[in-house]
Protein backbone atom coordinates (compact mmCIF):
# COMPACT_ATOMS: atom_id res chain seq x y z
CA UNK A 1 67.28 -59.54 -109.33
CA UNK A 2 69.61 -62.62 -110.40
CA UNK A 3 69.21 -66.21 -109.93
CA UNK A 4 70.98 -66.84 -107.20
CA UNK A 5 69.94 -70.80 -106.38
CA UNK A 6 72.13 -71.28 -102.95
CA UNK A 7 74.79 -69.31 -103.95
CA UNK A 8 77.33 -69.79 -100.71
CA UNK A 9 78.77 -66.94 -98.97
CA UNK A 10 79.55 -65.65 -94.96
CA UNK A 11 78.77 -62.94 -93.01
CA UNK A 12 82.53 -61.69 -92.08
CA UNK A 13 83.98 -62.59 -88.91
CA UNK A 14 86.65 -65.19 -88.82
CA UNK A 15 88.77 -66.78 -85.83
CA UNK A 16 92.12 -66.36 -88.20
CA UNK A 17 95.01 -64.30 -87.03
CA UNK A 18 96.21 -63.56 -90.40
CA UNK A 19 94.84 -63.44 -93.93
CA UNK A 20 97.73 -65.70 -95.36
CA UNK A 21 96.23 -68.42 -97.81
CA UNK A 22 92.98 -66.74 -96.00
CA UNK A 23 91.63 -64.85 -98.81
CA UNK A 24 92.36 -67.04 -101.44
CA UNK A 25 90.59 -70.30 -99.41
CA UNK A 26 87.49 -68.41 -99.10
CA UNK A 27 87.19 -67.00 -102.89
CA UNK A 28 87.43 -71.08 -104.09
CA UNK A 29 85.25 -72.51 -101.51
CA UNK A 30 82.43 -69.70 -101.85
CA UNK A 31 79.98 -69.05 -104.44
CA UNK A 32 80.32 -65.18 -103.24
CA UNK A 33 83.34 -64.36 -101.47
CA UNK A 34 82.98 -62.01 -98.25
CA UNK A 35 86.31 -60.10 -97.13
CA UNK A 36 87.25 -61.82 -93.51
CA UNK A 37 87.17 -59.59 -90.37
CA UNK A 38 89.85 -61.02 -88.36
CA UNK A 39 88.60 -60.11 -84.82
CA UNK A 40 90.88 -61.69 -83.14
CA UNK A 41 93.97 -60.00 -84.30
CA UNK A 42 93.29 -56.78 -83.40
CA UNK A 43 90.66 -54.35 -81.14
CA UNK A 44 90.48 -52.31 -84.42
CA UNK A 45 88.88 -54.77 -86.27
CA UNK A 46 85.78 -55.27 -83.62
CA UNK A 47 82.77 -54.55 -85.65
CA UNK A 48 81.95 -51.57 -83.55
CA UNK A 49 85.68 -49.63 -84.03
CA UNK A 50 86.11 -50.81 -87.59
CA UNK A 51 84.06 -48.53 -89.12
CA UNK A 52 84.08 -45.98 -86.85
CA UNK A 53 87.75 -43.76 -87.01
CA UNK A 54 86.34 -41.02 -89.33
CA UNK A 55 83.23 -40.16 -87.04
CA UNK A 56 83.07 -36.61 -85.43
CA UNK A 57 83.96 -36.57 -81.80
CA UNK A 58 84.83 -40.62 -81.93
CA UNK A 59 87.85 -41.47 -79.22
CA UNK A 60 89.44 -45.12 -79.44
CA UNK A 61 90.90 -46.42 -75.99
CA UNK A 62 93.67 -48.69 -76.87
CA UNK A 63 93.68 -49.97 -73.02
CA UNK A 64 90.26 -50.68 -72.35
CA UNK A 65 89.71 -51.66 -76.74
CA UNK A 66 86.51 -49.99 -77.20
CA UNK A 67 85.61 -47.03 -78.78
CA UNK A 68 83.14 -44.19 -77.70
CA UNK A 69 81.97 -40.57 -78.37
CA UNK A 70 82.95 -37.60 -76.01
CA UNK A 71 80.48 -34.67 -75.90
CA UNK A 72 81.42 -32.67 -72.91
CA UNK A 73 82.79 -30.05 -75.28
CA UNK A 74 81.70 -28.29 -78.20
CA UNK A 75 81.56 -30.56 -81.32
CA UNK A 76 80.92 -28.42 -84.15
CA UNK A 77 84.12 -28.27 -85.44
CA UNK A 78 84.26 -32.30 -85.35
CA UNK A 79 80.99 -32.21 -86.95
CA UNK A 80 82.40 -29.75 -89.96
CA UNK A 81 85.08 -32.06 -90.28
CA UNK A 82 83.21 -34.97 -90.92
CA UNK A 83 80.19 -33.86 -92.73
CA UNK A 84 82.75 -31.27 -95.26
CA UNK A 85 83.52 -34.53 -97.00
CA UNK A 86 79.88 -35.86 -96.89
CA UNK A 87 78.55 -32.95 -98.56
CA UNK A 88 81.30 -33.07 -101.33
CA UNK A 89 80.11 -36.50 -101.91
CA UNK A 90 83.85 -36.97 -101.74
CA UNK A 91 82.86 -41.45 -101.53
CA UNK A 92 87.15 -41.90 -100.75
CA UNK A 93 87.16 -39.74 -97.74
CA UNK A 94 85.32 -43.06 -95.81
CA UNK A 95 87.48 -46.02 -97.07
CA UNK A 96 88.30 -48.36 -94.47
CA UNK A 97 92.01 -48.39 -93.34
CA UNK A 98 94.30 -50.78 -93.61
CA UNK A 99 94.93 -51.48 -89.74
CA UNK A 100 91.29 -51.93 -89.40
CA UNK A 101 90.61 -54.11 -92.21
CA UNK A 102 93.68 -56.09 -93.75
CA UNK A 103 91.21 -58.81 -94.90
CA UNK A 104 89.18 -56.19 -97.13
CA UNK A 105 92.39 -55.50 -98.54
CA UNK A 106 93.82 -58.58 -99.21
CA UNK A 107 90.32 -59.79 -100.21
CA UNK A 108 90.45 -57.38 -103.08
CA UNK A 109 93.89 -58.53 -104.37
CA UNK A 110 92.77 -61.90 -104.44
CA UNK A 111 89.42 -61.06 -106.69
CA UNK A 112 91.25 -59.14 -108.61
CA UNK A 113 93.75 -61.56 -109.46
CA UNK A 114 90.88 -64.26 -109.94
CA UNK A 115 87.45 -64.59 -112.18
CA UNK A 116 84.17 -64.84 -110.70
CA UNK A 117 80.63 -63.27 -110.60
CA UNK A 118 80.32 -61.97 -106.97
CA UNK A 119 81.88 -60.57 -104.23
CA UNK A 120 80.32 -59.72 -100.99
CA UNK A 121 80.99 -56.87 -98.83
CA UNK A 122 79.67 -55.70 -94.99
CA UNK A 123 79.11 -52.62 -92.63
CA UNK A 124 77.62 -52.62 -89.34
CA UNK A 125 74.05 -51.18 -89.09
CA UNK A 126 73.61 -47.79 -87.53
CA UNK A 127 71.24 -49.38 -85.13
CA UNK A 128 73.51 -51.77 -83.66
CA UNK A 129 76.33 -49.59 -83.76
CA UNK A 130 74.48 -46.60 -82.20
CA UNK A 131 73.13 -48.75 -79.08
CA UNK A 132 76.38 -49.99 -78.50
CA UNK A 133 78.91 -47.35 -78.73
CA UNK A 134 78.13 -44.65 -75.91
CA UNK A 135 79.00 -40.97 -75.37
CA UNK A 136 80.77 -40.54 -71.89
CA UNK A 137 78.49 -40.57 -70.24
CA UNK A 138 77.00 -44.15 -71.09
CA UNK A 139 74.10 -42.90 -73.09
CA UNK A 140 73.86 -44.48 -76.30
CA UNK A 141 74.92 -42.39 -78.93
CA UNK A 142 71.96 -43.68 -81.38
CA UNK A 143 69.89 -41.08 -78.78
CA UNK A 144 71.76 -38.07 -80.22
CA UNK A 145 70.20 -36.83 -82.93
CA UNK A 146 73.08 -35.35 -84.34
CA UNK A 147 75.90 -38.28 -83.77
CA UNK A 148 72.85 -40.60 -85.11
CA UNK A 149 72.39 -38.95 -88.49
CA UNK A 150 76.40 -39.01 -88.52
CA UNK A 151 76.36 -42.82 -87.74
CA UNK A 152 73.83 -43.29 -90.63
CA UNK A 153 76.07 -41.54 -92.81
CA UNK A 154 79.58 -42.66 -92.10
CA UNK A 155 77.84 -46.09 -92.68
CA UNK A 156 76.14 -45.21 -95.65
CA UNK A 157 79.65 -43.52 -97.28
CA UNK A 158 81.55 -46.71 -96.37
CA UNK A 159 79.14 -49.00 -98.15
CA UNK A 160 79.64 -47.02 -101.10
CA UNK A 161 83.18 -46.81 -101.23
CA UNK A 162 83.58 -51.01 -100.72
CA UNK A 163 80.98 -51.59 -103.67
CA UNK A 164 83.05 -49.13 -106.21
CA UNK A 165 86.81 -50.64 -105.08
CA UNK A 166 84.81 -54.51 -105.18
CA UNK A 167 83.13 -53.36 -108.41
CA UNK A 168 86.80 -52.90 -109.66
CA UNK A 169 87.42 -56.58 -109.60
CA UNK A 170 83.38 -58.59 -109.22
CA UNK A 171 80.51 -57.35 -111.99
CA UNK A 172 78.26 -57.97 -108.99
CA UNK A 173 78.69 -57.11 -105.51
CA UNK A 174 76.75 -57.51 -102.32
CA UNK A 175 76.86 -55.53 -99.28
CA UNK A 176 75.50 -56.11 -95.88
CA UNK A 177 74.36 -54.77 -92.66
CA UNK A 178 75.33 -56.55 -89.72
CA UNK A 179 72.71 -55.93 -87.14
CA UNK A 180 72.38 -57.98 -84.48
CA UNK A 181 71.12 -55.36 -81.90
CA UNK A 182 67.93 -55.69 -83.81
CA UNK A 183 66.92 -59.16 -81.84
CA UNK A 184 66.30 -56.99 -79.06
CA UNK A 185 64.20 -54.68 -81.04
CA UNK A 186 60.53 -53.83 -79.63
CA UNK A 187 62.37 -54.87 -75.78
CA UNK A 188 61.81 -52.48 -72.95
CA UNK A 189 65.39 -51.90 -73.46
CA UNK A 190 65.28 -49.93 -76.94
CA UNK A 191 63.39 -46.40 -77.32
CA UNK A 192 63.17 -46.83 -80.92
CA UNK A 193 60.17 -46.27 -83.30
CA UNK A 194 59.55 -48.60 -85.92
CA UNK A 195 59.58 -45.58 -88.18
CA UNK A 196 62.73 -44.66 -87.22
CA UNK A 197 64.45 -48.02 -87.40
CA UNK A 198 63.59 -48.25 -91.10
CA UNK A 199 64.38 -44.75 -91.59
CA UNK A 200 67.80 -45.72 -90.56
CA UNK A 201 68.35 -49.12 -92.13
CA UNK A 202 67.15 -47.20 -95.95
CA UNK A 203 69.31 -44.57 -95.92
CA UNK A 204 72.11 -46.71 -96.03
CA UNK A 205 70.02 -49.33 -98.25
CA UNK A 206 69.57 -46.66 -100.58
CA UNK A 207 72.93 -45.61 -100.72
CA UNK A 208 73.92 -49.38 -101.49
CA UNK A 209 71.20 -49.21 -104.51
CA UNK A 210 72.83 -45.56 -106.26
CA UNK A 211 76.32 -47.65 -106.61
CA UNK A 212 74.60 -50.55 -108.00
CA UNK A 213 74.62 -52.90 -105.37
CA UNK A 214 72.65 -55.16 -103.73
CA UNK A 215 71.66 -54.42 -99.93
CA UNK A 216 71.21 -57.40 -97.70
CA UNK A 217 71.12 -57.25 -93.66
CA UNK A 218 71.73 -59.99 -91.71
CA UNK A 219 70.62 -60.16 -87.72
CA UNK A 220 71.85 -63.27 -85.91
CA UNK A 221 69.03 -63.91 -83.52
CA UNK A 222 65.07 -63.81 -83.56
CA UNK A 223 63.35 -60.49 -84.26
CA UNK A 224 60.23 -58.47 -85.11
CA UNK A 225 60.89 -60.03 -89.07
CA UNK A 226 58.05 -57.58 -90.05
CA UNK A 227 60.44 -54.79 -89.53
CA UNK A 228 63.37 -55.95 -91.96
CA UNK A 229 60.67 -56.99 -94.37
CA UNK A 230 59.40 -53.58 -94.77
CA UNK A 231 62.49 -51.87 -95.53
CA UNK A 232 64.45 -51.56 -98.85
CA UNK A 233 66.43 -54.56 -98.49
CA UNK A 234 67.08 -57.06 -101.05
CA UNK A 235 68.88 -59.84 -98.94
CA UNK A 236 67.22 -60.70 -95.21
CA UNK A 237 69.93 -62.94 -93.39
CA UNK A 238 68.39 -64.86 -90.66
CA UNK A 239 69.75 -67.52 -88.62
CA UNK A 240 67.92 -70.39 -90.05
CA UNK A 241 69.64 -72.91 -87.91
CA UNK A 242 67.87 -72.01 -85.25
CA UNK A 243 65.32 -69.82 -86.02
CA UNK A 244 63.86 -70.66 -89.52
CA UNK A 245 60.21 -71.52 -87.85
CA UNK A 246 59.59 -67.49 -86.84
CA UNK A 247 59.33 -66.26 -90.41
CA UNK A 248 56.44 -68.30 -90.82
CA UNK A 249 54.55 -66.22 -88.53
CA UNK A 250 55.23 -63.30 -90.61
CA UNK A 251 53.44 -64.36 -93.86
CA UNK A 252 51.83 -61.63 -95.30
CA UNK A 253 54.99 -58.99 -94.79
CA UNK A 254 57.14 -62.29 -96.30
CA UNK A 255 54.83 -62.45 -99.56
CA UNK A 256 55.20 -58.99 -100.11
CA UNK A 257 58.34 -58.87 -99.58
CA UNK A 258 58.99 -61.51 -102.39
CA UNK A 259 56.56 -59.57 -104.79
CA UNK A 260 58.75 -57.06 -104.39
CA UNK A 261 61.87 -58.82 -105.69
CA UNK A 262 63.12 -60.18 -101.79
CA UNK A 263 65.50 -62.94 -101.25
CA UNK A 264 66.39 -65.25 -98.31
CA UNK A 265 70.34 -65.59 -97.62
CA UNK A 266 69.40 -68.69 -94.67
CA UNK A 267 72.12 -69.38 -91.92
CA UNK A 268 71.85 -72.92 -91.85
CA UNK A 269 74.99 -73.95 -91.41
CA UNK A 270 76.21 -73.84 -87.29
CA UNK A 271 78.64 -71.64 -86.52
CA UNK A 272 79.88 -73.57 -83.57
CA UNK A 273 80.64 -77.22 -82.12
CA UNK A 274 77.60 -78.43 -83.37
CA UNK A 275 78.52 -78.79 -87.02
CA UNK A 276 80.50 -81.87 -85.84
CA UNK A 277 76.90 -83.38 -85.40
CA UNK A 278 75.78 -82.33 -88.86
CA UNK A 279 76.32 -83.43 -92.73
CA UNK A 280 75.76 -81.28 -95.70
CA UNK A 281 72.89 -83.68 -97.20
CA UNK A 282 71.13 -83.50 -93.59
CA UNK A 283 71.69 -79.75 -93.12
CA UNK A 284 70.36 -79.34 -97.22
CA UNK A 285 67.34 -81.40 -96.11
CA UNK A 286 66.98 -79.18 -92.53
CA UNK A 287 66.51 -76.09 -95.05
CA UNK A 288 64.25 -78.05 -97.64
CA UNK A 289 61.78 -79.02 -94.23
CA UNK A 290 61.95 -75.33 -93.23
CA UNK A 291 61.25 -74.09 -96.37
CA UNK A 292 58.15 -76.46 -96.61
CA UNK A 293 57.22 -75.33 -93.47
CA UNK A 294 56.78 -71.82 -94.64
CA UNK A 295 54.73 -72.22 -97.28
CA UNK A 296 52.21 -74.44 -95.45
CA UNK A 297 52.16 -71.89 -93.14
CA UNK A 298 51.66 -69.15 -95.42
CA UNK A 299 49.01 -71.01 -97.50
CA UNK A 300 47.01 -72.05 -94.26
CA UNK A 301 46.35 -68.35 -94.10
CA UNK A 302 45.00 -68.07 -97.45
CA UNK A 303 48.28 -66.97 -99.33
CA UNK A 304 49.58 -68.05 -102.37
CA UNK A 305 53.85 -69.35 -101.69
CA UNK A 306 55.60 -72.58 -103.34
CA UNK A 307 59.15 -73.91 -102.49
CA UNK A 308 60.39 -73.93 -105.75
CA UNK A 309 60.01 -70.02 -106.18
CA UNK A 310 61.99 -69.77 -102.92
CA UNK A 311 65.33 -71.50 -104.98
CA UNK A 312 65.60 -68.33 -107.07
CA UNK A 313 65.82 -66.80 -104.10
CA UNK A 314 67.94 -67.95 -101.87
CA UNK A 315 71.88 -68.02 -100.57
CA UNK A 316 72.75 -69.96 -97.68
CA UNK A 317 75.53 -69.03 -94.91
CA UNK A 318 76.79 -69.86 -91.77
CA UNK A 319 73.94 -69.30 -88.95
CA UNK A 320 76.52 -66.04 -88.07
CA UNK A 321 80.16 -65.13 -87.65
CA UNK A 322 82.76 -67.75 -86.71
CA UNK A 323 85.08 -64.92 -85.05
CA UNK A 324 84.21 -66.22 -80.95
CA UNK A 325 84.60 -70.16 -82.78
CA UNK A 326 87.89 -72.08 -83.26
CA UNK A 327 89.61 -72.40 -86.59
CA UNK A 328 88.69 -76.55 -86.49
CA UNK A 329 85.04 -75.40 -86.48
CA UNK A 330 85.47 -72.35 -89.52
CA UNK A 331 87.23 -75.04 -91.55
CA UNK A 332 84.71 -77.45 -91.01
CA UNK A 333 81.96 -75.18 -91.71
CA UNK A 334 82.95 -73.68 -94.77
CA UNK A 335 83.84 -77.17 -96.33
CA UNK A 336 80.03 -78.71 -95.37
CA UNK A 337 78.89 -74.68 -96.43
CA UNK A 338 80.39 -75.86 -99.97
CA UNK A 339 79.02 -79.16 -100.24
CA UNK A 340 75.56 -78.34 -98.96
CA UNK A 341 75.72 -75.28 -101.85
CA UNK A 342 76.58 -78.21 -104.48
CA UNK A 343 73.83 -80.04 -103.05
CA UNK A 344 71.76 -77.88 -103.28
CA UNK A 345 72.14 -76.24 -106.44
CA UNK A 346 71.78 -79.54 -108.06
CA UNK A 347 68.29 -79.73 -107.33
């Protein structure tokens, strides 16, 4: 696994209306440049209907802008449709489209034009998607067996196909899960196994891994940590911010995780009004604290941690998306993101 010593980057969403000067602000400011989901211009590019056009028996409602699954009728020929590609391992068949992603797009003109080390790419995680988008009924679609496996997959096909066009213009590319259904995880409201949560999350993980990327997930609230931990991810995105104190109480899953090569991308940085309150030098010594905090923690309990093996290992980011903020608050936090990355990296 690289050095990656702060390395800067953000998890996608943006409140821009256009990617004009966009793509090219983000690639200078940013350590590892994420394509911007402009959520505001468009339904389409809602995290649950960007991904999801090629899916078998998937129906987009322009009026009401959501997206949802109808079953009342046979599906097979829905499901040959989609999984026909799958099986051909034909990667293309799943590229995003233009209309639902112009920032991937004009992301990828912009690398390519430019040098630079790392680019960073995302998906939404089949859990999140699959408790959010229904059938017709209401019933969460992540309860079908068979439009869950096809969830897992369509995600799992995407992922590839961003890493091999962002491979085309970054040596190294990240891509992430976006799953913040996950804080509700282990709730009365989710019938999901533990089993089957990591199940899900690996497949795609894996998938990441045969391109040659790196897998990170990031979930924007609190959350059984253990879980993420003990999947195949390389990357765990919390919101440090305001929740940097609950990995502590997952020591023993955290050191094993590291032994096994794990890294920390921390959301320190607010993503809203409160970044007005906040400099890069105190937000640099916020993580520092919580970092400390950690490893006292973890060595209370009789195991072995340090700070300084945690700079290796680390990227920071905004605490989550910025597309529900105002464009005063994304400028602000990606310029005191890029100071508190110079900060940092300094030492």
């Amino acid at each position: 696994m690289s050095n990656f010593n702060f390395l800067t980057t953000h998890v996608g969403s943006v409140p821009y209306l256009t990617t004009n000067g966009l793509t090219e602000k983000l690639n200078s400011l940013l350590d590892v440049p994420a394509w911007p989901q402009l959520s505001r211009r468009s339904f389409r590019e809602s995290m649950y209907v960007q991904y999801s056009s090629l899916l078998p028996a998937i129906h987009e409602d322009a009026k009401q802008e959501k997206v949802y699954f109808e079953t009342g009728e046979d599906i097979s020929d829905a499901l040959e449709k989609f999984y026909t590609p799958f099986l051909a391992d034909d990667v293309d068949a799943f590229a995003l489209q233009p209309d639902y992603a112009p920032g991937f797009f004009a992301m990828l003109d912009t690398l390519q034009k430019t040098n630079g080390e790392w680019a960073k790419g995302q998906v939404t995680g089949p859990v999140s998607f699959g408790l959010t988008v229904t059938d017709q009924n209401l019933r969460a679609s992540l309860y079908d067996e068979m439009l869950a496996d096809a969830i897992v997959k369509n995600m799992a096909m995407n992922a590839r196909w961003q890493i091999r066009q962002l491979k085309s213009a970054r040596p190294n590319v990240i891509m992430f899960l976006d799953e913040p259904y996950m804080a509700a995880f282990g709730s009365a409201f989710i019938s999901l196994s533990r089993e089957q949560a990591i199940a899900y999350l690996d497949e795609v993980f894996d998938a990441i891994h045969a391109e040659g990327g790196v897998a990170g997930i990031h979930c924007c609230a609190n959350t059984d940590w253990g879980v993420l931990l003990d999947t195949h991810v390389d990357i765990l995105n919390l919101d440090a911010y305001g929740f940097i104190e609950n990995l502590a109480l997952y020591p023993a899953e955290l050191r094993g995780y590291l032994d096994r090569g794990g890294n920390i991308c921390w959301g320190i940085v607010p993503n809203n009004e409160q970044i007005f309150n906040e400099t890069s030098q105190g937000l640099a010594e916020r993580l520092r604290n919580g970092i400390k905090s950690i490893v006292k923690k973890a060595e209370a309990g009789g195991l072995k941690m340090n700070a300084d093996e945690f700079s290796s290992r680390s990227l920071i980011a905004p605490a989550c998306g910025l597309g529900s903020t105002s464009i005063e608050v994304a400028d602000h936090v990606f310029e005191t993101l890029s100071e508190m990355g110079e900060i940092l990296q300094r030492g």
